[in-house]
ModelCIF file with pLDDT and N, C-alpha, C, O atoms, coordinates in Angstrom:
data_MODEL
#
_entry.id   MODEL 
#
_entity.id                         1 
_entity.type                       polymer 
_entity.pdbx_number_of_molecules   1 
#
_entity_poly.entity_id                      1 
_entity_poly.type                           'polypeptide(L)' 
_entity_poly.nstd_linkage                   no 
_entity_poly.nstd_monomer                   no 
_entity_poly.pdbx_seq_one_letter_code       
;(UNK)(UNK)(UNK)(UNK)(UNK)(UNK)(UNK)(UNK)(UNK)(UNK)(UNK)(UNK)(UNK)(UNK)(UNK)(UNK)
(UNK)(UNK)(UNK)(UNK)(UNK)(UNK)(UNK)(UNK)(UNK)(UNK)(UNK)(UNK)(UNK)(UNK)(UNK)(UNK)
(UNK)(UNK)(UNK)(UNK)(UNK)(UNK)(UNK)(UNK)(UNK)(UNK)(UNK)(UNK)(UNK)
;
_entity_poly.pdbx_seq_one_letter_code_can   XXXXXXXXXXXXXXXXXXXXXXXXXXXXXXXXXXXXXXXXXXXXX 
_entity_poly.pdbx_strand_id                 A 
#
loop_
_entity_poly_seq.entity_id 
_entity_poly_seq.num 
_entity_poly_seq.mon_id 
_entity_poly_seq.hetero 
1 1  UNK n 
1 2  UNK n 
1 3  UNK n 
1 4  UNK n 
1 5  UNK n 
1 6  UNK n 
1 7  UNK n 
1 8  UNK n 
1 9  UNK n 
1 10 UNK n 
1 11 UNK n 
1 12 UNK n 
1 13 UNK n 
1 14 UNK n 
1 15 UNK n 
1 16 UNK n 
1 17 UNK n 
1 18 UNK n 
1 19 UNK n 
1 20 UNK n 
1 21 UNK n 
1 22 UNK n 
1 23 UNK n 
1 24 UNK n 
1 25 UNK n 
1 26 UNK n 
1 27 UNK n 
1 28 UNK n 
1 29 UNK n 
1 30 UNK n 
1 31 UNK n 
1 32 UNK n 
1 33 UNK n 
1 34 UNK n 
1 35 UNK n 
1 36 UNK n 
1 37 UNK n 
1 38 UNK n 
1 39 UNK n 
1 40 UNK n 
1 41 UNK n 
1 42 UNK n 
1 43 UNK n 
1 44 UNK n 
1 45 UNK n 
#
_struct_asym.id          A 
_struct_asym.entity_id   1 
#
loop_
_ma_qa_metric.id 
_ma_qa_metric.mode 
_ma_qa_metric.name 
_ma_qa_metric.software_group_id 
_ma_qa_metric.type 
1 global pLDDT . pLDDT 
2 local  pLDDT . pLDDT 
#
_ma_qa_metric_global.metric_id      1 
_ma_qa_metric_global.metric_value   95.51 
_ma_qa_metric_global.model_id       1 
_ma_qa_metric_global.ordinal_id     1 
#
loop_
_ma_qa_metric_local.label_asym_id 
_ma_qa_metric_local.label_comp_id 
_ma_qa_metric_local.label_seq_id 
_ma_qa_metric_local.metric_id 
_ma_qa_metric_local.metric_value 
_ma_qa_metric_local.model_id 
_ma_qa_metric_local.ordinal_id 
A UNK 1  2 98.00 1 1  
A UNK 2  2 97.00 1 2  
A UNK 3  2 98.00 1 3  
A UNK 4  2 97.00 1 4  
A UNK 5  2 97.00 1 5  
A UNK 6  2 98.00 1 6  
A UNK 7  2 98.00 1 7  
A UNK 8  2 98.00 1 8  
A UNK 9  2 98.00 1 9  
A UNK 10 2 98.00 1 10 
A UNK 11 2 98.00 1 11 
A UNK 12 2 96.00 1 12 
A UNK 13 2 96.00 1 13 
A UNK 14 2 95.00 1 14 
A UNK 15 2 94.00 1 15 
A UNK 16 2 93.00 1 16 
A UNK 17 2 92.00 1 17 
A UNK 18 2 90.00 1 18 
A UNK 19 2 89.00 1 19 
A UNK 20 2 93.00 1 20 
A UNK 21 2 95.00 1 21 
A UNK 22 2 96.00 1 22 
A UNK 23 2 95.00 1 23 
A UNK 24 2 96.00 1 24 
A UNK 25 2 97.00 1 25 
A UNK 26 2 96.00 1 26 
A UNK 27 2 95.00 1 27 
A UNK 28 2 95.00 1 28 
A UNK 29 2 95.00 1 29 
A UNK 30 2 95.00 1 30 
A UNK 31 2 94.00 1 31 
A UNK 32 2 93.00 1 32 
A UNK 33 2 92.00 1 33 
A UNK 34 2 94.00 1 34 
A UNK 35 2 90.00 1 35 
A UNK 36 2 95.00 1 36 
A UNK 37 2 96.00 1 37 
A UNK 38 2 97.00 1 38 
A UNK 39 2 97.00 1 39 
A UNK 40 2 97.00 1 40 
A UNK 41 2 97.00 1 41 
A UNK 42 2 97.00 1 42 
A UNK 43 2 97.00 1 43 
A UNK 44 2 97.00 1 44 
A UNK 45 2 97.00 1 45 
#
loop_
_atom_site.group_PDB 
_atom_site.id 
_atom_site.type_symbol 
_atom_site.label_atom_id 
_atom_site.label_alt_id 
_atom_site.label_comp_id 
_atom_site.label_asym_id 
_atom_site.label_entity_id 
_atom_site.label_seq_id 
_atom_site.pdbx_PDB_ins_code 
_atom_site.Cartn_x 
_atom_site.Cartn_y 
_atom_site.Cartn_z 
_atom_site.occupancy 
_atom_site.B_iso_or_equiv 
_atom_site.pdbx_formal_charge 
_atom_site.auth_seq_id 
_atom_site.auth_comp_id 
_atom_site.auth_asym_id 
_atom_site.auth_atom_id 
_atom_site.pdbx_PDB_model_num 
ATOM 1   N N  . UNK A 1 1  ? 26.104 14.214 -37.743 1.00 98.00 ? 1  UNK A N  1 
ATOM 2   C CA . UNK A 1 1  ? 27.138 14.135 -36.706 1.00 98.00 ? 1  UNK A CA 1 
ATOM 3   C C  . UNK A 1 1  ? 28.098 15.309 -36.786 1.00 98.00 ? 1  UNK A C  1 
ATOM 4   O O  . UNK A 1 1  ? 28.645 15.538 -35.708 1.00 98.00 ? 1  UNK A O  1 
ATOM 5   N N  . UNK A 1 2  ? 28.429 16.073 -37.738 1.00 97.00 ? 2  UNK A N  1 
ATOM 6   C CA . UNK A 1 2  ? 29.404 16.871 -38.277 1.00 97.00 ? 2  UNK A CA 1 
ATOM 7   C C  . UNK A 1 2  ? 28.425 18.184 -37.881 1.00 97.00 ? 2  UNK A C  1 
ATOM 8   O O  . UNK A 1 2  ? 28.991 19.277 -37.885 1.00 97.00 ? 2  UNK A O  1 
ATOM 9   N N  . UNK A 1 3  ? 27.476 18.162 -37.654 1.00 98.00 ? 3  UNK A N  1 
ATOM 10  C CA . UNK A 1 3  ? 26.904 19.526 -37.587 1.00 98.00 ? 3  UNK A CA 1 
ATOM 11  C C  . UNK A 1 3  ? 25.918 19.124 -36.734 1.00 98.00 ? 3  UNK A C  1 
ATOM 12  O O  . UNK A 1 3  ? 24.973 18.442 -37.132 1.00 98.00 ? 3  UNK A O  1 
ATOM 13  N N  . UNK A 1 4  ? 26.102 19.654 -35.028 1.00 97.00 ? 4  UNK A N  1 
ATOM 14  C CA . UNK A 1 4  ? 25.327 19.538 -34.194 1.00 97.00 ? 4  UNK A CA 1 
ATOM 15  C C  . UNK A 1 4  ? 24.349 20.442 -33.997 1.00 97.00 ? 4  UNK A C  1 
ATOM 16  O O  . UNK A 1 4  ? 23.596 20.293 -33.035 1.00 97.00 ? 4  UNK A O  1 
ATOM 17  N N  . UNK A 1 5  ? 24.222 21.365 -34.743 1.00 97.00 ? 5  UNK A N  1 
ATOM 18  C CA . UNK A 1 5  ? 23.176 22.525 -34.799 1.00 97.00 ? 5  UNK A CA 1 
ATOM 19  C C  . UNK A 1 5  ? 22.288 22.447 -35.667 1.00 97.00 ? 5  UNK A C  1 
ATOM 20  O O  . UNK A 1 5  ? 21.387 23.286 -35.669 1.00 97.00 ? 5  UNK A O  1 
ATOM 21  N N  . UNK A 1 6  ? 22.328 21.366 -36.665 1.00 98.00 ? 6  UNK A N  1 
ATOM 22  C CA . UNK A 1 6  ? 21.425 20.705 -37.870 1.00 98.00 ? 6  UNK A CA 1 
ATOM 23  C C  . UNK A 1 6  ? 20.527 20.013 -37.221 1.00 98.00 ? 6  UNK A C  1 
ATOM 24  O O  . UNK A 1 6  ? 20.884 18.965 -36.683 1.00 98.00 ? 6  UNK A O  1 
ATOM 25  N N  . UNK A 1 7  ? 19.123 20.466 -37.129 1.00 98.00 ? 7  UNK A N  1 
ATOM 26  C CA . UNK A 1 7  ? 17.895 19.756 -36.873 1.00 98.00 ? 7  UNK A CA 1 
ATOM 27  C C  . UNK A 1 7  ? 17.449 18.736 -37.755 1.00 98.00 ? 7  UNK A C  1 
ATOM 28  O O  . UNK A 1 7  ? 17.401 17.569 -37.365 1.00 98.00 ? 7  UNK A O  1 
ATOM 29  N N  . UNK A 1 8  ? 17.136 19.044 -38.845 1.00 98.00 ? 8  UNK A N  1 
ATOM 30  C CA . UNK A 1 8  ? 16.704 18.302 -40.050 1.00 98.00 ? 8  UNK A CA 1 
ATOM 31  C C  . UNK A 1 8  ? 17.096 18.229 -40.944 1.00 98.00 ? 8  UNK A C  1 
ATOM 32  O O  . UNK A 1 8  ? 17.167 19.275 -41.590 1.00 98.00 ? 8  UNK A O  1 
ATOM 33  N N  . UNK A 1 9  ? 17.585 17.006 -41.542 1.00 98.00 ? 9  UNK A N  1 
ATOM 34  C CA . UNK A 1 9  ? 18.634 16.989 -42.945 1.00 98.00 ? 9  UNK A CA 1 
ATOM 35  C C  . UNK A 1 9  ? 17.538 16.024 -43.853 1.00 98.00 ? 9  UNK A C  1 
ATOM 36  O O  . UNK A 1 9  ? 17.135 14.890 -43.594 1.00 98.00 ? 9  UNK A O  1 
ATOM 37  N N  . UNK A 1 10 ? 17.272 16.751 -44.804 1.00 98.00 ? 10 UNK A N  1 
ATOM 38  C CA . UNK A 1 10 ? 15.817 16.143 -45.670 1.00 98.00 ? 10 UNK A CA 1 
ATOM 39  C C  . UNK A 1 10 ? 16.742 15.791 -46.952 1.00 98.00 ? 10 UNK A C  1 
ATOM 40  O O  . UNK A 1 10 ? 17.482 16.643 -47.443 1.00 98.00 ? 10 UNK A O  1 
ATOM 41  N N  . UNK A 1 11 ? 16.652 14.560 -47.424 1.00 98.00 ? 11 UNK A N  1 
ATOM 42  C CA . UNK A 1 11 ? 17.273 13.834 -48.529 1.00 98.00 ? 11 UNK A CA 1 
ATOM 43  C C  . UNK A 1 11 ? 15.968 14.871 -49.824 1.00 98.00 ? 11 UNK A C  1 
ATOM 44  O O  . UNK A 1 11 ? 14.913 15.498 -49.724 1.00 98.00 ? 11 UNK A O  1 
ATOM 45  N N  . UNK A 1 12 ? 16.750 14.550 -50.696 1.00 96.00 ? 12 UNK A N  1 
ATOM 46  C CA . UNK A 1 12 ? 15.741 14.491 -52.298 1.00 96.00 ? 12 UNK A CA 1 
ATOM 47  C C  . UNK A 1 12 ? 15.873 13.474 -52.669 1.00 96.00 ? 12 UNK A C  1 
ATOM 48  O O  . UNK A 1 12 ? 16.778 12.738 -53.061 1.00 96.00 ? 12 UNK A O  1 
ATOM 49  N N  . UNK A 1 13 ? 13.834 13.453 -52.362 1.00 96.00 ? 13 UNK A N  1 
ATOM 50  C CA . UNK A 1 13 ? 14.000 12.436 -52.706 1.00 96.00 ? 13 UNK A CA 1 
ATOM 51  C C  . UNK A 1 13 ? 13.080 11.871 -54.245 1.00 96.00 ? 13 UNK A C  1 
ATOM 52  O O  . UNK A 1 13 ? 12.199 12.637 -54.635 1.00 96.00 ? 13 UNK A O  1 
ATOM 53  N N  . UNK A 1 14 ? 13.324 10.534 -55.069 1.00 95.00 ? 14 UNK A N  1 
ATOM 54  C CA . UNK A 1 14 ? 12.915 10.154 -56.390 1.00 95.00 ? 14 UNK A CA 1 
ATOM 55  C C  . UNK A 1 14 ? 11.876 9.233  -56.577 1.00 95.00 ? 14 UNK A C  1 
ATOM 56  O O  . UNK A 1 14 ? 12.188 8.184  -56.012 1.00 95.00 ? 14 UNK A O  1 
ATOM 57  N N  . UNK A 1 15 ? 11.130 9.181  -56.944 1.00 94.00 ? 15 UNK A N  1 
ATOM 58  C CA . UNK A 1 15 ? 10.550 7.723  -57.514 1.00 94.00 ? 15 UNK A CA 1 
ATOM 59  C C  . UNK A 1 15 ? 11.336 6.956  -58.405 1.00 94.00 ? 15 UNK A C  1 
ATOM 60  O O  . UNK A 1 15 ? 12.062 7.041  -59.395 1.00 94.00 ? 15 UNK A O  1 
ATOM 61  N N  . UNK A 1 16 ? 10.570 5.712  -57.115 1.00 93.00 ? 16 UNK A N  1 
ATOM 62  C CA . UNK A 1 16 ? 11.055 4.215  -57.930 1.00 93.00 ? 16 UNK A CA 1 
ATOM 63  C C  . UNK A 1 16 ? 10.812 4.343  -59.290 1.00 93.00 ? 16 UNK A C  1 
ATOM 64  O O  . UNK A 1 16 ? 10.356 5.393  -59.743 1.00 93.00 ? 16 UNK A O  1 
ATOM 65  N N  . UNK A 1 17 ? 11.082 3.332  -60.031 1.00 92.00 ? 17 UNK A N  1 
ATOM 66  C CA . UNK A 1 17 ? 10.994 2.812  -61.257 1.00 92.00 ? 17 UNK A CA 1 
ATOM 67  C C  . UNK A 1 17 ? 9.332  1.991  -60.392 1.00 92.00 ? 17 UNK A C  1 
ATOM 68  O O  . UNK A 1 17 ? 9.116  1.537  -59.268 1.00 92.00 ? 17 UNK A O  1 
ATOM 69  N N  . UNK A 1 18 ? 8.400  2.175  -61.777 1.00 90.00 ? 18 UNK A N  1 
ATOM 70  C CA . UNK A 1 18 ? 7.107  2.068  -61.479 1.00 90.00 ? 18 UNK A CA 1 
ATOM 71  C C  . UNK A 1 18 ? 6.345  0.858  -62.971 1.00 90.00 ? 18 UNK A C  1 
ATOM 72  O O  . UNK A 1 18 ? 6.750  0.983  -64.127 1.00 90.00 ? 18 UNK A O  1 
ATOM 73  N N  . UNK A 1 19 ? 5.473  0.012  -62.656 1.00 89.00 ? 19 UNK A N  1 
ATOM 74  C CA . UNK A 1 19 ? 4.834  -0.605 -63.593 1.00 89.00 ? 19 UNK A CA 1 
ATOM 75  C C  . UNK A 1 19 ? 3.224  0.069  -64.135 1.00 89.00 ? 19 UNK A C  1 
ATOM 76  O O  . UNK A 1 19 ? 2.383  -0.374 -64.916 1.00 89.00 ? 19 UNK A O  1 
ATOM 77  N N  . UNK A 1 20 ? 3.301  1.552  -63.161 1.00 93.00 ? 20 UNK A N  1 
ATOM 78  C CA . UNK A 1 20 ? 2.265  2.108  -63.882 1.00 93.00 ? 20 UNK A CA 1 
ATOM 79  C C  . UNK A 1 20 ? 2.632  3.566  -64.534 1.00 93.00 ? 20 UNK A C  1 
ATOM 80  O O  . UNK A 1 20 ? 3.322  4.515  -64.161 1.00 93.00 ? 20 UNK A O  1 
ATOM 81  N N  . UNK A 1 21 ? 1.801  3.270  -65.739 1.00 95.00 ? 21 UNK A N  1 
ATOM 82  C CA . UNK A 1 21 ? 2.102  4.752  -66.745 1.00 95.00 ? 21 UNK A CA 1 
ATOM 83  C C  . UNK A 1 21 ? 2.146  5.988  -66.053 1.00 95.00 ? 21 UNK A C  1 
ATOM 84  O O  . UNK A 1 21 ? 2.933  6.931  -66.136 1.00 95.00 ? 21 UNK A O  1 
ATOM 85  N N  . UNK A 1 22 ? 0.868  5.740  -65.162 1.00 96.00 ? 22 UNK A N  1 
ATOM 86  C CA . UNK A 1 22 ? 0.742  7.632  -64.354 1.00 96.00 ? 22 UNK A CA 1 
ATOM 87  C C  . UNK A 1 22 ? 1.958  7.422  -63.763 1.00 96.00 ? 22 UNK A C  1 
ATOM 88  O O  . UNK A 1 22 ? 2.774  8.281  -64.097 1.00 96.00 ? 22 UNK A O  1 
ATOM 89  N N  . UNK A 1 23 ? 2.370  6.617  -63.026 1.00 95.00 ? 23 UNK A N  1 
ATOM 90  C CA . UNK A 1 23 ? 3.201  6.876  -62.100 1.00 95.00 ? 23 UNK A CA 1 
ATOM 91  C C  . UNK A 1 23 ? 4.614  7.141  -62.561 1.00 95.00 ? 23 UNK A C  1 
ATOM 92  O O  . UNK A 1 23 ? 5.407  7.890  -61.991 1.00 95.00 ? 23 UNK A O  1 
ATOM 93  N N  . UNK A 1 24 ? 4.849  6.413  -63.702 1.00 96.00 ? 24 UNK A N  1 
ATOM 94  C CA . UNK A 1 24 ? 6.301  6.746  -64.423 1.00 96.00 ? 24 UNK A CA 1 
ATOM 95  C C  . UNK A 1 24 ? 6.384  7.947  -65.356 1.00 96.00 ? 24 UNK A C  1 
ATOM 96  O O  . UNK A 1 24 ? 7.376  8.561  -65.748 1.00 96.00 ? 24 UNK A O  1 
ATOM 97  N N  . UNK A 1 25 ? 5.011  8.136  -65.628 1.00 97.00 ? 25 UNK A N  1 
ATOM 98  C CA . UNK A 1 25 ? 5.167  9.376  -66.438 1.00 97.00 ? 25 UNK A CA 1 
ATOM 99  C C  . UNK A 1 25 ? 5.227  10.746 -65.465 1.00 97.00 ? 25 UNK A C  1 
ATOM 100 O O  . UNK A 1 25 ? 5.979  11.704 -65.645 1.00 97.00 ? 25 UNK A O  1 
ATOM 101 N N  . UNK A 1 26 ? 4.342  10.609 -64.499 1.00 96.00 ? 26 UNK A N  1 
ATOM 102 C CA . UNK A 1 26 ? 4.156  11.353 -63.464 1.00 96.00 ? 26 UNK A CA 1 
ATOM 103 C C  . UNK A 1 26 ? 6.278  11.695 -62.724 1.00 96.00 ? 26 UNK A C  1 
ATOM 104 O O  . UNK A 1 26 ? 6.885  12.762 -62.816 1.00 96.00 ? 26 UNK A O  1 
ATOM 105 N N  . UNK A 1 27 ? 6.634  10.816 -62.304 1.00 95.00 ? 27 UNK A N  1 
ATOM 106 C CA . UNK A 1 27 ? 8.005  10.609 -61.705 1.00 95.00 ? 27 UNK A CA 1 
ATOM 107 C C  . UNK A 1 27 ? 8.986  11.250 -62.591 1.00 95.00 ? 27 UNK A C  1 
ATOM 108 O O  . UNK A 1 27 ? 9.839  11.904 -61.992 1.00 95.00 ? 27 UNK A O  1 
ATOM 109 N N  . UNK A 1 28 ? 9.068  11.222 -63.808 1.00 95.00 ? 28 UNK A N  1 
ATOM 110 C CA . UNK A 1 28 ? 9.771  10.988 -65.251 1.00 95.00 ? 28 UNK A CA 1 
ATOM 111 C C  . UNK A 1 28 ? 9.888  13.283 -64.702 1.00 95.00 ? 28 UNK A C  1 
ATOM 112 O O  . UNK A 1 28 ? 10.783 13.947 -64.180 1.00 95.00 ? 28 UNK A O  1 
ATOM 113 N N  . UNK A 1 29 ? 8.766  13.570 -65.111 1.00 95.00 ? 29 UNK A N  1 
ATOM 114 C CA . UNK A 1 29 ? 8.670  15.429 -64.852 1.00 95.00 ? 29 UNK A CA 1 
ATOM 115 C C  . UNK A 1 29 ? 8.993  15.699 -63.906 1.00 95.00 ? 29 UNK A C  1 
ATOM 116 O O  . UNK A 1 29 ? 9.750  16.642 -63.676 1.00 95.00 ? 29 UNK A O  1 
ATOM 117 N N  . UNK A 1 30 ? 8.405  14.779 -62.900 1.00 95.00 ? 30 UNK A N  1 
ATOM 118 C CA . UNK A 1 30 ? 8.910  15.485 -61.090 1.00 95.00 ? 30 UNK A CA 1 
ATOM 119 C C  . UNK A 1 30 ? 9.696  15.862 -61.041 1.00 95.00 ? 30 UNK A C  1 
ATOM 120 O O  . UNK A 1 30 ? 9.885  17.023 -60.677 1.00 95.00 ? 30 UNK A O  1 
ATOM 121 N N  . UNK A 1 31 ? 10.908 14.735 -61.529 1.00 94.00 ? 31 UNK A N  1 
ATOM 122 C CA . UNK A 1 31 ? 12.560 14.149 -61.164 1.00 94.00 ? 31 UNK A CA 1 
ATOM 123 C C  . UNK A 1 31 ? 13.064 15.594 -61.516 1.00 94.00 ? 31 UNK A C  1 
ATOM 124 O O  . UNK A 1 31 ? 13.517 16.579 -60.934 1.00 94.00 ? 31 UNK A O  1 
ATOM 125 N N  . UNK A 1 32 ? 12.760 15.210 -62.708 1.00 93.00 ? 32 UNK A N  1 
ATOM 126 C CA . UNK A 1 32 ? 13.403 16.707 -63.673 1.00 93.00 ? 32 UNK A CA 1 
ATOM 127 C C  . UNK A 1 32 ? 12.826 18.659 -63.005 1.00 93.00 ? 32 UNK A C  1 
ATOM 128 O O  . UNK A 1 32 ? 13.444 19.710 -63.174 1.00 93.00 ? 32 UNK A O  1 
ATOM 129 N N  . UNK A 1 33 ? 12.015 18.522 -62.566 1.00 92.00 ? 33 UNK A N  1 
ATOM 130 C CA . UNK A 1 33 ? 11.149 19.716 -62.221 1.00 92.00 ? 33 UNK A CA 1 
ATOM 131 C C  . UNK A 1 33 ? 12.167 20.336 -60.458 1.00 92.00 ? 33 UNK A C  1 
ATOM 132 O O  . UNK A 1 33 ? 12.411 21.408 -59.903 1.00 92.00 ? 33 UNK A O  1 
ATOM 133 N N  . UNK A 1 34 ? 12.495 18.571 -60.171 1.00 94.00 ? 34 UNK A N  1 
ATOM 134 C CA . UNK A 1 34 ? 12.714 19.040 -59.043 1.00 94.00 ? 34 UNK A CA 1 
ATOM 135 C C  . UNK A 1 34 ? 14.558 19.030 -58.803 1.00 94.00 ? 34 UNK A C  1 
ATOM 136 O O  . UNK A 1 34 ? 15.019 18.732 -57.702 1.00 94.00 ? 34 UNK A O  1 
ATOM 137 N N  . UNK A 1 35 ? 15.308 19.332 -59.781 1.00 90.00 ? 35 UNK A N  1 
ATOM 138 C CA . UNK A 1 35 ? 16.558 18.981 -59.548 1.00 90.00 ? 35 UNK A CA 1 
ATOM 139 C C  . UNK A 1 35 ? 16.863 20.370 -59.699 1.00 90.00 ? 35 UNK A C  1 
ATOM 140 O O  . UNK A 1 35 ? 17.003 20.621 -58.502 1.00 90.00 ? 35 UNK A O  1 
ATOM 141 N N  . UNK A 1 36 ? 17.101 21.616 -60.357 1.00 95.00 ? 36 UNK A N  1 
ATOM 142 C CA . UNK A 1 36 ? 16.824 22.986 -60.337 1.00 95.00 ? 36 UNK A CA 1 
ATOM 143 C C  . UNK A 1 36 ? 16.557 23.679 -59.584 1.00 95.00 ? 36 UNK A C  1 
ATOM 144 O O  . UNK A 1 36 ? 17.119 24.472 -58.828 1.00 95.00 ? 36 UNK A O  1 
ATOM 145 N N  . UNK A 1 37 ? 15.374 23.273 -59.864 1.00 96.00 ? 37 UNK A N  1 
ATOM 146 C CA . UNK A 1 37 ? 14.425 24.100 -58.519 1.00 96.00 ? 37 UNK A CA 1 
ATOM 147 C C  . UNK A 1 37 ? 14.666 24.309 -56.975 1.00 96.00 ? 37 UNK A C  1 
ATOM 148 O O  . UNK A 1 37 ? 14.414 25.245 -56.217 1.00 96.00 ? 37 UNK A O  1 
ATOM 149 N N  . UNK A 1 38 ? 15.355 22.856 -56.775 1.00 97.00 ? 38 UNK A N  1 
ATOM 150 C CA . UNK A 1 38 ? 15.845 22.547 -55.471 1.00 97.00 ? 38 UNK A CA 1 
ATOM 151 C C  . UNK A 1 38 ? 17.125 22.890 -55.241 1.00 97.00 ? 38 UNK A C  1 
ATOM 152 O O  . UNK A 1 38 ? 17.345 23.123 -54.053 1.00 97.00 ? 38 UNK A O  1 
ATOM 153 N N  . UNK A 1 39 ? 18.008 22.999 -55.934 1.00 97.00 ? 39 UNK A N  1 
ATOM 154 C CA . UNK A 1 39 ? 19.308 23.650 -55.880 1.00 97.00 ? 39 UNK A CA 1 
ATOM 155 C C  . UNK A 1 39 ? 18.694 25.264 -56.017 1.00 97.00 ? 39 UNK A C  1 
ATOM 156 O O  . UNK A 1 39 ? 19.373 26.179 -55.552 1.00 97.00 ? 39 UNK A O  1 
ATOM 157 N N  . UNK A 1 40 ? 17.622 25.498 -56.557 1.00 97.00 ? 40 UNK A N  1 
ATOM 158 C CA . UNK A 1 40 ? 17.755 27.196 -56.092 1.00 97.00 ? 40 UNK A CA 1 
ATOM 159 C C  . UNK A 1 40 ? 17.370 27.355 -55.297 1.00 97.00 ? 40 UNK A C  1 
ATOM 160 O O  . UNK A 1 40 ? 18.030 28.049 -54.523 1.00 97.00 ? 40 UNK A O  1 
ATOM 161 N N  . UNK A 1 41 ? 16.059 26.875 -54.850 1.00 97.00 ? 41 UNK A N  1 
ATOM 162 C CA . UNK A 1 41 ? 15.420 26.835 -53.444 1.00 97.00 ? 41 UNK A CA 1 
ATOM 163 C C  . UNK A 1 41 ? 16.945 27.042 -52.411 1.00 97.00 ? 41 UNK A C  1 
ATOM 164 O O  . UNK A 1 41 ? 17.505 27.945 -51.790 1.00 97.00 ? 41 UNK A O  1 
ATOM 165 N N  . UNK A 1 42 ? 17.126 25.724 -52.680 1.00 97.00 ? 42 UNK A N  1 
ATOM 166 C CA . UNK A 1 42 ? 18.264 26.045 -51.192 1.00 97.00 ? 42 UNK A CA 1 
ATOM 167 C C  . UNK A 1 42 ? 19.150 27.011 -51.281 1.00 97.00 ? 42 UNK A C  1 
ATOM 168 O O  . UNK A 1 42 ? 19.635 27.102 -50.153 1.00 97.00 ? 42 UNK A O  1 
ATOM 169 N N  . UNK A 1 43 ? 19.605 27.731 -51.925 1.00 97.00 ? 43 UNK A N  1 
ATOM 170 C CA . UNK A 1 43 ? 20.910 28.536 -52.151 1.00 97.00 ? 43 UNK A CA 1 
ATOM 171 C C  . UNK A 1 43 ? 20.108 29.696 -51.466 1.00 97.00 ? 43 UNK A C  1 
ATOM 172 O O  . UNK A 1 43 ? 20.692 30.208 -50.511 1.00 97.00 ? 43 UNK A O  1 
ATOM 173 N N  . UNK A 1 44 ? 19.203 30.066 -51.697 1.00 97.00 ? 44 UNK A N  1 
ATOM 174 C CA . UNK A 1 44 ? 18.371 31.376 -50.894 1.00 97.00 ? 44 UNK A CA 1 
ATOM 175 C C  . UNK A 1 44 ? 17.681 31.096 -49.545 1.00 97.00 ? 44 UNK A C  1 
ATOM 176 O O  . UNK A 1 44 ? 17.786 31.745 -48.504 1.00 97.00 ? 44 UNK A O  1 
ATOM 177 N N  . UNK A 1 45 ? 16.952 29.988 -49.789 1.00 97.00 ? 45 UNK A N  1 
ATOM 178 C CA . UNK A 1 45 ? 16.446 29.546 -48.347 1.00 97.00 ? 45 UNK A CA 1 
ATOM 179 C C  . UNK A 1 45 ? 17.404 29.085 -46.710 1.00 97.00 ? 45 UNK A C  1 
ATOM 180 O O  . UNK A 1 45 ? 16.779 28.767 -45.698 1.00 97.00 ? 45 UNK A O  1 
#
């Protein structure tokens, strides 16, 4: 609402809490891989 020239406002987003190993172990690196990365991404992009 604050920015009418904003097309797409894309959340970051996490995995649930999961009852399977791949998936929590899998989520567990993402989370982390993607909190960095994504603050640099955007600062240039």
């Amino acid at each position: 609402q604050a920015n009418p020239m904003l097309g797409i406002l894309q959340s970051l987003v996490v995995g649930m809490p999961s009852r399977s190993a791949f998936a929590r172990i899998f989520q567990f690196g993402m989370r982390h891989g993607m909190r960095s990365y994504t603050m640099g991404a955007s600062w240039w992009a």
